[in-house]
N, C-alpha and C. Protein backbone atom coordinates (compact mmCIF):
# COMPACT_ATOMS: atom_id res chain seq x y z
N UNK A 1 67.44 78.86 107.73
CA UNK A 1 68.42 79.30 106.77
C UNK A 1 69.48 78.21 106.62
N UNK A 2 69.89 78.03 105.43
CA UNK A 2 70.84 76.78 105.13
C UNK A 2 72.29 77.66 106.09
N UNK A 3 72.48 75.92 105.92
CA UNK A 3 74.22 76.21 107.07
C UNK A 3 75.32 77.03 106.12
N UNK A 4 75.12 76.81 105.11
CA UNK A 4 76.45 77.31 104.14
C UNK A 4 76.04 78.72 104.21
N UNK A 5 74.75 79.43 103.93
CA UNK A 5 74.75 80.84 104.02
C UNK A 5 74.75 81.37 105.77
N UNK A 6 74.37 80.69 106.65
CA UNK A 6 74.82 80.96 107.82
C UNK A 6 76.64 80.68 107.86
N UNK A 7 77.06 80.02 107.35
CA UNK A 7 78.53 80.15 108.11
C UNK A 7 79.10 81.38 107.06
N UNK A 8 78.72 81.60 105.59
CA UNK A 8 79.50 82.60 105.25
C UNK A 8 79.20 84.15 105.81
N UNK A 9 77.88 84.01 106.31
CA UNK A 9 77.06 85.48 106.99
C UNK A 9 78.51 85.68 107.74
N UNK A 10 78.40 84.04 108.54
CA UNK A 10 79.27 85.05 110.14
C UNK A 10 80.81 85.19 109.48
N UNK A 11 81.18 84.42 108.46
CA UNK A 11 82.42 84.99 108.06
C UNK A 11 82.75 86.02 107.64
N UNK A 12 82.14 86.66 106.72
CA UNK A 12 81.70 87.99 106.70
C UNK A 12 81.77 89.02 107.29
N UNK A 13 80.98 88.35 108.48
CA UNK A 13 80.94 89.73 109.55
C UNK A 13 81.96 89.91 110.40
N UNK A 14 82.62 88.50 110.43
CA UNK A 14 84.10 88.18 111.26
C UNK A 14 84.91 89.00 110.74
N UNK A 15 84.74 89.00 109.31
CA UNK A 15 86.11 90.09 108.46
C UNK A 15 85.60 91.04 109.02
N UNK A 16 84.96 91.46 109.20
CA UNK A 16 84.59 93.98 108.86
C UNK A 16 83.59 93.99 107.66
N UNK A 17 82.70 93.11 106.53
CA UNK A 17 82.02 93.42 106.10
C UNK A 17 80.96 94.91 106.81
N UNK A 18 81.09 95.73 106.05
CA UNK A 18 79.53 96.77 106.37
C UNK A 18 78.45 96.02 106.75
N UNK A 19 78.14 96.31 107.68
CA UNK A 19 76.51 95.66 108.26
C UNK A 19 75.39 96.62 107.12
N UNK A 20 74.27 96.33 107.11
CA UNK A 20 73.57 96.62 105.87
C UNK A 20 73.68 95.83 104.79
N UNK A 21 74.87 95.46 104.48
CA UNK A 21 75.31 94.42 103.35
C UNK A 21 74.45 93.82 103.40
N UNK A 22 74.54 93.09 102.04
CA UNK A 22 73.72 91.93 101.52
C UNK A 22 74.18 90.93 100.60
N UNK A 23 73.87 89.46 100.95
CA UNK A 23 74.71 88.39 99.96
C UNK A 23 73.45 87.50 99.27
N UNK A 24 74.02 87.17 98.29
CA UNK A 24 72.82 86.24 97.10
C UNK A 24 73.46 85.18 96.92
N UNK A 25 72.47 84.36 97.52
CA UNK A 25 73.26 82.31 97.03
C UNK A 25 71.89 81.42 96.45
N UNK A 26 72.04 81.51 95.35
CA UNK A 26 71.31 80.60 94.76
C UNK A 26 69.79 81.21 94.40
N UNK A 27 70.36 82.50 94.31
CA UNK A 27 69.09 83.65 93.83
C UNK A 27 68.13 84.16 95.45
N UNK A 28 68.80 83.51 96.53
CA UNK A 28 67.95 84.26 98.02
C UNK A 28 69.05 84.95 98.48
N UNK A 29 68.45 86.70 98.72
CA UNK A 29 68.65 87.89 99.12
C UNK A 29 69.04 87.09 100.52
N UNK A 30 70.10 87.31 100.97
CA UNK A 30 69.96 87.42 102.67
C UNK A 30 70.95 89.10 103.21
N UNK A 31 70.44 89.53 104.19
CA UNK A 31 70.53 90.44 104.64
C UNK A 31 71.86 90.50 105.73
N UNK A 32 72.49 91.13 105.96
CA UNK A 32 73.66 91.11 106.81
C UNK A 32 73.61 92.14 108.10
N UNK A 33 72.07 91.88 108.68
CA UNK A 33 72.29 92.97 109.51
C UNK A 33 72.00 94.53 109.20
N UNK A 34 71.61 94.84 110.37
CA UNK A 34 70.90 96.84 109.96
C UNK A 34 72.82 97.52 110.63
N UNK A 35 72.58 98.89 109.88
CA UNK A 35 73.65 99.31 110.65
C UNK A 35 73.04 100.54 110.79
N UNK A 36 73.55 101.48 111.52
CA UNK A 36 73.03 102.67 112.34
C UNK A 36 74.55 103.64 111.83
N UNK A 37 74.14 104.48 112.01
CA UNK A 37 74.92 105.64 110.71
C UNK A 37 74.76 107.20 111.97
N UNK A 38 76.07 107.47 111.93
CA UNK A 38 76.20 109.12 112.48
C UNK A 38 77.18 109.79 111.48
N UNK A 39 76.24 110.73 111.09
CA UNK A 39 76.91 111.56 110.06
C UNK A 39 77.69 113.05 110.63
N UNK A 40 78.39 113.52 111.23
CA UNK A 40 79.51 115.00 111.54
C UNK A 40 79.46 115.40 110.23
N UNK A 41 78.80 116.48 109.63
CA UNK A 41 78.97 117.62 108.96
C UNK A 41 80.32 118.63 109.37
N UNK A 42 81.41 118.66 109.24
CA UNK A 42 82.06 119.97 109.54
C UNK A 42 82.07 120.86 109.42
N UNK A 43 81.67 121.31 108.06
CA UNK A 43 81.64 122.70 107.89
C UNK A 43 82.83 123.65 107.93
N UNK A 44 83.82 122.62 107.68
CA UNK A 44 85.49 123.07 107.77
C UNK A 44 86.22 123.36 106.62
N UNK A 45 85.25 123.87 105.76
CA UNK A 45 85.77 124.09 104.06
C UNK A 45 87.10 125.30 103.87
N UNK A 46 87.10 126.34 105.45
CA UNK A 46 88.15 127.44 104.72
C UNK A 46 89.36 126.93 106.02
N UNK A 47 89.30 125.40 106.29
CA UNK A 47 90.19 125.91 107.25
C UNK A 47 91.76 124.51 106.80
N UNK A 48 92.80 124.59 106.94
CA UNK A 48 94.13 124.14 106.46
C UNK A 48 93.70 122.58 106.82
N UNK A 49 94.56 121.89 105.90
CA UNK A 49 94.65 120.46 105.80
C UNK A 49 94.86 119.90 107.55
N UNK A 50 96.38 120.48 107.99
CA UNK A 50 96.64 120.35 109.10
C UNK A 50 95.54 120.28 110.39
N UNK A 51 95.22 120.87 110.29
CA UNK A 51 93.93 121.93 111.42
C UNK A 51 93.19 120.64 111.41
N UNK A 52 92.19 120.11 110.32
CA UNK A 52 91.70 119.30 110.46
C UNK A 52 92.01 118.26 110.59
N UNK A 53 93.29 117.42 110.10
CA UNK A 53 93.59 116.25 110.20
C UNK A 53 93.99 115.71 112.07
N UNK A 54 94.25 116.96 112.36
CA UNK A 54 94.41 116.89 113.96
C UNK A 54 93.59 117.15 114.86
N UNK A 55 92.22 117.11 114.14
CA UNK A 55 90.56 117.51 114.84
C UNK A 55 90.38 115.75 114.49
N UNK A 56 90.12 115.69 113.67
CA UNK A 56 90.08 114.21 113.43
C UNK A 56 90.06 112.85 114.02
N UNK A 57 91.82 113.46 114.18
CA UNK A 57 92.40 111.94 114.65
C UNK A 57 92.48 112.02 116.24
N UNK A 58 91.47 113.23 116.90
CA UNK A 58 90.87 113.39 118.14
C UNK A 58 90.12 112.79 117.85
N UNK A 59 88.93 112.83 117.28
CA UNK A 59 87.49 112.09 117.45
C UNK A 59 88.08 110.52 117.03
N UNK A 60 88.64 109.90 116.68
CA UNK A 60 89.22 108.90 116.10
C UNK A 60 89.82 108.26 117.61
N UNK A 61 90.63 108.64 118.35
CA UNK A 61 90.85 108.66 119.73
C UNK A 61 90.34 108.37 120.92
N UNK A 62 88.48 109.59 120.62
CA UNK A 62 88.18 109.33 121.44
C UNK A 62 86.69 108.22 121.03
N UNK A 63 87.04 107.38 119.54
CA UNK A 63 86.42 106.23 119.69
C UNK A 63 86.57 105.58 120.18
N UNK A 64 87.79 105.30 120.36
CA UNK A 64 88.72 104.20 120.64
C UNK A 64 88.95 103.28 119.35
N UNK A 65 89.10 101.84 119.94
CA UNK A 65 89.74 100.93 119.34
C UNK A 65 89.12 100.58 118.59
N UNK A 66 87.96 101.08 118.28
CA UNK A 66 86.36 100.10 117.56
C UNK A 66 86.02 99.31 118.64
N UNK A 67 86.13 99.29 120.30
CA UNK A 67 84.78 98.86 120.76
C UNK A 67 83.64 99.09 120.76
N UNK A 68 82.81 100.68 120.02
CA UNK A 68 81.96 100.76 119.70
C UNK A 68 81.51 100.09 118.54
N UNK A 69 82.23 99.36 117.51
CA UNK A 69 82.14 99.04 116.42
C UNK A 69 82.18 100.02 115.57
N UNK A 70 82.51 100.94 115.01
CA UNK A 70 82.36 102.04 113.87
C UNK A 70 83.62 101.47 112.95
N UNK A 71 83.20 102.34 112.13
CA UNK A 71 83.79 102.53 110.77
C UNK A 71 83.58 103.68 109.93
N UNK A 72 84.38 104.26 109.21
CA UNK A 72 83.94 105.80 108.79
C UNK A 72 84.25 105.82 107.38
N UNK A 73 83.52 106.40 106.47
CA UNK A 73 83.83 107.10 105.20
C UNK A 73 83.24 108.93 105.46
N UNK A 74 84.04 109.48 104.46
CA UNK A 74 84.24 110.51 104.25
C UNK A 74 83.68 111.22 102.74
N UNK A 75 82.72 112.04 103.08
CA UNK A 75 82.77 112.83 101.48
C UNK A 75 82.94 114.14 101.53
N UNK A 76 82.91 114.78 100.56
CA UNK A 76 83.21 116.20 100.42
C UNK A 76 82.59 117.14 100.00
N UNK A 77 82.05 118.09 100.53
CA UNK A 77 81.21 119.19 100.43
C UNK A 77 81.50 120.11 100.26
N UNK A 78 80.81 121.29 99.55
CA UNK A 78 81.70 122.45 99.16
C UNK A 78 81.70 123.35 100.46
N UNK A 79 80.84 122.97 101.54
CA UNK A 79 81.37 123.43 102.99
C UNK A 79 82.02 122.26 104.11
N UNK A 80 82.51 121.46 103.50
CA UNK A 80 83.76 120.55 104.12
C UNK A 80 83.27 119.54 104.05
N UNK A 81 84.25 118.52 104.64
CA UNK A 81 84.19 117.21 104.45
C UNK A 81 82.97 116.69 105.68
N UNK A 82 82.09 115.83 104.90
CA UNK A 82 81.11 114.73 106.25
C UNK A 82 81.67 113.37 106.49
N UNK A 83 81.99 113.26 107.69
CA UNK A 83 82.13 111.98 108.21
C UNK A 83 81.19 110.98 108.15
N UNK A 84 80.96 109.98 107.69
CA UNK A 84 79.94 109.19 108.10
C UNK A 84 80.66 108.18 108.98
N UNK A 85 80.65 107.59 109.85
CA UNK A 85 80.70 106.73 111.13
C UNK A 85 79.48 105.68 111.09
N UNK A 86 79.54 104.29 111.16
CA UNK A 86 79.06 103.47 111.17
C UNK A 86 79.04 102.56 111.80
N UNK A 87 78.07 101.42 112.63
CA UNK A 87 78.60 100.69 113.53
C UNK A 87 77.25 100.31 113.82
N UNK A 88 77.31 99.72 115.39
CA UNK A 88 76.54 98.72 115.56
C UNK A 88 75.76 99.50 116.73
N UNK A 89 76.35 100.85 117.09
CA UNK A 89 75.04 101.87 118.39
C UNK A 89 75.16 103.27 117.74
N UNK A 90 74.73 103.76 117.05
CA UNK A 90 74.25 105.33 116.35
C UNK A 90 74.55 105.90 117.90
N UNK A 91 73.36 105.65 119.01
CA UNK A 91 73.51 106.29 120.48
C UNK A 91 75.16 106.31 121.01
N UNK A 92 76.20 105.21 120.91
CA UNK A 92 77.53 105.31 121.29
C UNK A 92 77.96 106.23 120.56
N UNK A 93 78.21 106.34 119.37
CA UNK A 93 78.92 107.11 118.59
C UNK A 93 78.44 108.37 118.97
N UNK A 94 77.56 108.80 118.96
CA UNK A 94 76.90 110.16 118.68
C UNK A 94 77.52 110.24 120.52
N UNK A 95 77.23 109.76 121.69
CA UNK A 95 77.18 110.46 122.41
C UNK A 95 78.76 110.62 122.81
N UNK A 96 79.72 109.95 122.25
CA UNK A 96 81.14 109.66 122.12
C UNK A 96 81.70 111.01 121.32
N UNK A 97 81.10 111.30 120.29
CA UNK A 97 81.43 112.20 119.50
C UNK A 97 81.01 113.81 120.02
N UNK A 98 79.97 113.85 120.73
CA UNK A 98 79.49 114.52 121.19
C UNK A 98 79.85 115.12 122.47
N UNK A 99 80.45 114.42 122.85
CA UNK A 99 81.09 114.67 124.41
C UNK A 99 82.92 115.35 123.98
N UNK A 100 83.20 114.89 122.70
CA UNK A 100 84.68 115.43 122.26
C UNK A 100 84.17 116.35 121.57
N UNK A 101 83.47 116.92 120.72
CA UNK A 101 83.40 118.18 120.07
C UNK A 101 83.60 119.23 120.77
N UNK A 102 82.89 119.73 122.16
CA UNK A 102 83.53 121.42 122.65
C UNK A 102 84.80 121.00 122.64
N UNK A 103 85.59 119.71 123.09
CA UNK A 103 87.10 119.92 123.02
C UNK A 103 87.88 120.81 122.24
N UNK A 104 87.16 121.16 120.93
CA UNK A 104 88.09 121.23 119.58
C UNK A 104 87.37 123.06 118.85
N UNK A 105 88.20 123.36 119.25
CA UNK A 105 87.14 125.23 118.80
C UNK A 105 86.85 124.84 117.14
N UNK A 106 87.26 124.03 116.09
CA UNK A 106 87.23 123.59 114.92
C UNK A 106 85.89 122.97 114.77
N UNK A 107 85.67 122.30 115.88
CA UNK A 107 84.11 121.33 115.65
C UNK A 107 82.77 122.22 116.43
N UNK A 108 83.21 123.80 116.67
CA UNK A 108 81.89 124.47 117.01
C UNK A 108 80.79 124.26 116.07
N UNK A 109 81.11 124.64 114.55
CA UNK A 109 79.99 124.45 113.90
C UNK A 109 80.29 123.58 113.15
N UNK A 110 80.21 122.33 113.25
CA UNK A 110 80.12 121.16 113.17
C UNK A 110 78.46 120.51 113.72
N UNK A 111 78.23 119.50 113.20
CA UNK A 111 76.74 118.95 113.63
C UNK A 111 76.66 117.24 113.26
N UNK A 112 76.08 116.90 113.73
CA UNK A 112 75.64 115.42 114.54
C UNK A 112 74.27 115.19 114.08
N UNK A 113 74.20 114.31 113.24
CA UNK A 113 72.69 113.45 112.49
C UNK A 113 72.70 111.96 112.82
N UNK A 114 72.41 111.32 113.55
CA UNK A 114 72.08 110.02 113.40
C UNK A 114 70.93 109.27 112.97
N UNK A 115 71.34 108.12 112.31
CA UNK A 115 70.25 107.12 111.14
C UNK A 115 70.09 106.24 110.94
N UNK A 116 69.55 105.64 111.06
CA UNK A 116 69.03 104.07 111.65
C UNK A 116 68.41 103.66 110.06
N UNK A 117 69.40 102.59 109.61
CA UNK A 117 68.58 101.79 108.51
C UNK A 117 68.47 100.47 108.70
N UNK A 118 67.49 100.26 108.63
CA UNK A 118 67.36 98.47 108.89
C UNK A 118 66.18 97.95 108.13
């Protein structure tokens, strides 16, 4: 692989680019890496802004700092919002996330999918 698309890969990835990404130089696809995906369903559609924002910024907590590497987007369901969590071990996250859910009587029915794209 030429040096110029190797040094912008790792710059890239130096910023926080999404792994999965993909960059085009000179019409060649190069790939940025697989990323591994844990999706939390909540299922928290009847319950107050509050309630959840402080379920949350528990699991957020007990990521930590991003030494797992994650990153999260959020969408919205007409039975609550899904987390998606992203990073570089599906297995960290999930078993990270998994070990804080009985914490929280909010994340009983709540659920845990992990997904490996590469």
């Amino acid at each position: 692989m030429d040096k110029r698309v190797e040094g912008l890969r790792a710059a890239l990835a130096t910023n926080g680019i999404a792994r999965g990404s993909w960059i085009e130089v000179d019409g060649q696809r190069s790939e940025l890496d697989t990323s591994e995906y844990v999706l939390l369903r909540t299922r928290l559609a009847q319950e107050s802004d509050g309630d959840l924002e402080a379920t949350v910024l528990a699991l957020h907590r007990a990521l930590g700092d991003g030494a797992i590497g994650w990153h999260e987007d959020v969408y919205l369901r007409f039975d609550g919002p899904v987390f998606v969590f992203n990073g570089d071990s599906a297995a960290a996250i999930t078993e990270t996330l998994g070990a804080e859910q009985p914490k929280h009587p909010l994340m009983q029915r709540a659920e845990l999918l992990t997904v490996t794209n590469s």
